[in-house]
C-alpha atoms as a PDB file:
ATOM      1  CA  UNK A   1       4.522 -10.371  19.603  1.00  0.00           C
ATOM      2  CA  UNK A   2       2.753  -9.141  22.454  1.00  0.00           C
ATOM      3  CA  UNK A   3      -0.906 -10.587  24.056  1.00  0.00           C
ATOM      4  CA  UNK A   4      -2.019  -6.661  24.415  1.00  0.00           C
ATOM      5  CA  UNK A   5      -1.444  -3.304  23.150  1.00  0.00           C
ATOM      6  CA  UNK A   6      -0.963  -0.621  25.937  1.00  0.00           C
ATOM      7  CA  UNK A   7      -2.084   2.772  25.687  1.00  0.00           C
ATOM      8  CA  UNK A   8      -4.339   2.761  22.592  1.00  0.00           C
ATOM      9  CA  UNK A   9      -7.596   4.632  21.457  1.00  0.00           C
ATOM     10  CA  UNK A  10     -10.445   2.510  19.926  1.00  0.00           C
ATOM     11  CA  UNK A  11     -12.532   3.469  17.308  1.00  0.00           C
ATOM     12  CA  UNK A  12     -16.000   2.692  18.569  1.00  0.00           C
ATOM     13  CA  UNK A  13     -17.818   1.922  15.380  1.00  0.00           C
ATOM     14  CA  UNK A  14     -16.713  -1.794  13.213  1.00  0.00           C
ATOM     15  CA  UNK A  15     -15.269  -2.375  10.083  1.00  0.00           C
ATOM     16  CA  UNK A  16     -17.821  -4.923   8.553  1.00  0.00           C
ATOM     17  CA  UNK A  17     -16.939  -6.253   5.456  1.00  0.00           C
ATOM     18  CA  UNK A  18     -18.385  -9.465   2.909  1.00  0.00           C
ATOM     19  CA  UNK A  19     -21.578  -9.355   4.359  1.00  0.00           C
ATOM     20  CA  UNK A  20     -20.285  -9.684   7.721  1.00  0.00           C
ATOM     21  CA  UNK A  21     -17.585 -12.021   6.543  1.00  0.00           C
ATOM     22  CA  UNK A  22     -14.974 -10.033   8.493  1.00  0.00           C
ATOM     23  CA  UNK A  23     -15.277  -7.829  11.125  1.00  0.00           C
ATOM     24  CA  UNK A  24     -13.047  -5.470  12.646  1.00  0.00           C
ATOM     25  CA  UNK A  25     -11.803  -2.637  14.880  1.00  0.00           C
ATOM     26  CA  UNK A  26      -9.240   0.046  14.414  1.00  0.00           C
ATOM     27  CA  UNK A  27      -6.591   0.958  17.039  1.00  0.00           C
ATOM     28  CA  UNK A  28      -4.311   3.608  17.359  1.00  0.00           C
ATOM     29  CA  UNK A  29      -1.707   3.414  19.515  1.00  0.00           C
ATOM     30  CA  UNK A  30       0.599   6.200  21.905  1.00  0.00           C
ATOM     31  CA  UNK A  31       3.291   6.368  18.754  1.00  0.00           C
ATOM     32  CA  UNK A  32       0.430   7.439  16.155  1.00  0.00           C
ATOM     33  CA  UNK A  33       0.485   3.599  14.376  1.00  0.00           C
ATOM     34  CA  UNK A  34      -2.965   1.951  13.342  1.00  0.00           C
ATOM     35  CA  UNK A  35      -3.658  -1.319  13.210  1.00  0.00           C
ATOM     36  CA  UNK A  36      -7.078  -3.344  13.182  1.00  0.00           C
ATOM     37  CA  UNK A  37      -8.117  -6.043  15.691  1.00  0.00           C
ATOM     38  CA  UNK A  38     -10.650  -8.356  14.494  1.00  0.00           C
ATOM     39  CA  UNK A  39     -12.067 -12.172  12.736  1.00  0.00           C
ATOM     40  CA  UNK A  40     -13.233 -13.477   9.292  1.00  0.00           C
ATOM     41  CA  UNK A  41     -15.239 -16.386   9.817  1.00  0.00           C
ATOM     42  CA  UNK A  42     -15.390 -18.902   7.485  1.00  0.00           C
ATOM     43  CA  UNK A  43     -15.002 -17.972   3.658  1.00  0.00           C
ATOM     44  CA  UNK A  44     -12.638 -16.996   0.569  1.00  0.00           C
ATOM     45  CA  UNK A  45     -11.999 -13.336   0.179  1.00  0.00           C
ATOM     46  CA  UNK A  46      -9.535 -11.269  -1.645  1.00  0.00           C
ATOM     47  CA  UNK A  47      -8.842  -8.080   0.121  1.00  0.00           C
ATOM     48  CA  UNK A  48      -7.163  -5.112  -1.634  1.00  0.00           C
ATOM     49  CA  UNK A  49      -4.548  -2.765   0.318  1.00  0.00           C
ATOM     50  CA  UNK A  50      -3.270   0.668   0.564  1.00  0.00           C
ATOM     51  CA  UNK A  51      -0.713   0.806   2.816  1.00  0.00           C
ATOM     52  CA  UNK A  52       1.528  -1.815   3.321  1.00  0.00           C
ATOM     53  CA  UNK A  53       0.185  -4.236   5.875  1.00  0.00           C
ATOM     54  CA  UNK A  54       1.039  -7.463   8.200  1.00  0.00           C
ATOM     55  CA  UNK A  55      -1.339  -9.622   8.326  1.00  0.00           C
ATOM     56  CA  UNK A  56      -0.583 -11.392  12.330  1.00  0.00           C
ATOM     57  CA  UNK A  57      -2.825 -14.689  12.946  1.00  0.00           C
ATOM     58  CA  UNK A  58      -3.931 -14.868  16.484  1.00  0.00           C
ATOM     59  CA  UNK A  59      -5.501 -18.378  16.394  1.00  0.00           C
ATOM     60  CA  UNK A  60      -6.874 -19.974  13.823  1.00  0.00           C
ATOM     61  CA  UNK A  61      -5.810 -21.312  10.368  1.00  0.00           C
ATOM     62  CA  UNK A  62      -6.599 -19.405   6.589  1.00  0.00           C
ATOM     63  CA  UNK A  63      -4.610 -20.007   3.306  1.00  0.00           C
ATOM     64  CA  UNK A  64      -3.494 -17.063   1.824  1.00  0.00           C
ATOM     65  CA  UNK A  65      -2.612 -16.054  -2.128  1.00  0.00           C
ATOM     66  CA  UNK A  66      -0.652 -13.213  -2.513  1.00  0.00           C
ATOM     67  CA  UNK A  67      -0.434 -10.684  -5.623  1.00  0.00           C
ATOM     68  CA  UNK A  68       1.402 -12.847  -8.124  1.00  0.00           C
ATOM     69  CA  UNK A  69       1.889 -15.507  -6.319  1.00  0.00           C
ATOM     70  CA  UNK A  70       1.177 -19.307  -8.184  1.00  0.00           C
ATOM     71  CA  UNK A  71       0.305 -21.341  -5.071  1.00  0.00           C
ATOM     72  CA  UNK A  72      -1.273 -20.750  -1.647  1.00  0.00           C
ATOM     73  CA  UNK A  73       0.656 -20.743   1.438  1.00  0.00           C
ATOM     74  CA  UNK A  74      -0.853 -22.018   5.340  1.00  0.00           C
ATOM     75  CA  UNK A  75      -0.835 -19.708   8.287  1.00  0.00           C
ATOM     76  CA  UNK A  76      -1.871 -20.556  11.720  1.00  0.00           C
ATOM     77  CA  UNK A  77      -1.204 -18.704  15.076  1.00  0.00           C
ATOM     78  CA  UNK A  78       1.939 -17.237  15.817  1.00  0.00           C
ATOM     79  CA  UNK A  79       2.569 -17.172  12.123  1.00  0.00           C
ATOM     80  CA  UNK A  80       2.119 -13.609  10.441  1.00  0.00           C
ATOM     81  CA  UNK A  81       2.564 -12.061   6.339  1.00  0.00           C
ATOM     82  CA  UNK A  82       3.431  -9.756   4.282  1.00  0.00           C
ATOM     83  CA  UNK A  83       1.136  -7.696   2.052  1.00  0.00           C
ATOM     84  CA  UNK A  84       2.910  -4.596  -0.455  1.00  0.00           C
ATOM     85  CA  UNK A  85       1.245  -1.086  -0.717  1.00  0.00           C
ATOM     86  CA  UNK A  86      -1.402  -0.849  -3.791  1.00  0.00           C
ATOM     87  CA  UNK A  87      -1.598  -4.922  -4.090  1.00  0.00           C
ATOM     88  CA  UNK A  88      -4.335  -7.386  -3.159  1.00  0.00           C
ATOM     89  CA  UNK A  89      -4.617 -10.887  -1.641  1.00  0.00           C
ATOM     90  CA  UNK A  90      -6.885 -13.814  -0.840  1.00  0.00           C
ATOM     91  CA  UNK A  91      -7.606 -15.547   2.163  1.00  0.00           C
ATOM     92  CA  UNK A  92      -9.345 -18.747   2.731  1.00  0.00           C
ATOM     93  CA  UNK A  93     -10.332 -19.617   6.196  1.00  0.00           C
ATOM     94  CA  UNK A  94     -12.190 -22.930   7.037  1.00  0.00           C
ATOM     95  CA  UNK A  95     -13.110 -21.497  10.543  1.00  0.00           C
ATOM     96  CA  UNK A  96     -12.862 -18.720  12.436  1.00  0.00           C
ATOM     97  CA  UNK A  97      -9.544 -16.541  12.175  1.00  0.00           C
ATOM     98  CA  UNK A  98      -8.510 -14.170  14.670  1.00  0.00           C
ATOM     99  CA  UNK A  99      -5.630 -11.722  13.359  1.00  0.00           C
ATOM    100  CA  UNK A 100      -4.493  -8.154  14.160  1.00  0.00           C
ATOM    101  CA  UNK A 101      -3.118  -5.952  10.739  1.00  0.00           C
ATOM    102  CA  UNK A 102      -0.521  -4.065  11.126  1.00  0.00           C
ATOM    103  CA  UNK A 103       0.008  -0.940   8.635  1.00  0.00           C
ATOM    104  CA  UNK A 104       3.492   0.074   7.363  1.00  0.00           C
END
């Protein structure tokens, strides 16, 4: 994937969740798609979705259960998952993650 996104309007105000946890900001870009740019510092959360959603690590390293799933799988940069409509997941970072969502 690409360092940048071209062409994109910013919403001004954060997305702070957990206390401060994770914080974010939403994009859109020229096509109409949204996505959120943002960090979760150190902590275990378990975030519920919407939309469907990928979940792109930009640096960093977290652990991440899915819906379902028995056992929790490692993600570091470059790596990126999968997250259905309507479902939830938990994330376990051990320092700062960088990621970018991307809604389906």
């Amino acid at each position: 994937m690409s360092a940048q996104f071209e062409q994109v309007s910013v919403v001004k105000k954060s997305n702070i969740y957990f206390d401060g946890k994770c914080v974010s900001h939403s994009i859109v870009l020229a096509d109409g798609s949204k996505k959120t740019i943002g960090v979760i510092f150190p902590s275990t959360l378990t975030f519920n979705t919407g939309a469907p959603e990928i979940m792109e690590v930009i640096g960093g390293v977290c652990k991440v259960k899915l819906a379902g799933a028995g056992d929790w799988t490692t993600y570091a940069a470059g790596q990126q998952f999968q997250v259905g409509a309507n479902s939830h997941f938990e994330i376990e970072t051990v320092e700062t993650l960088d990621y970018v969502c991307h809604f389906g």
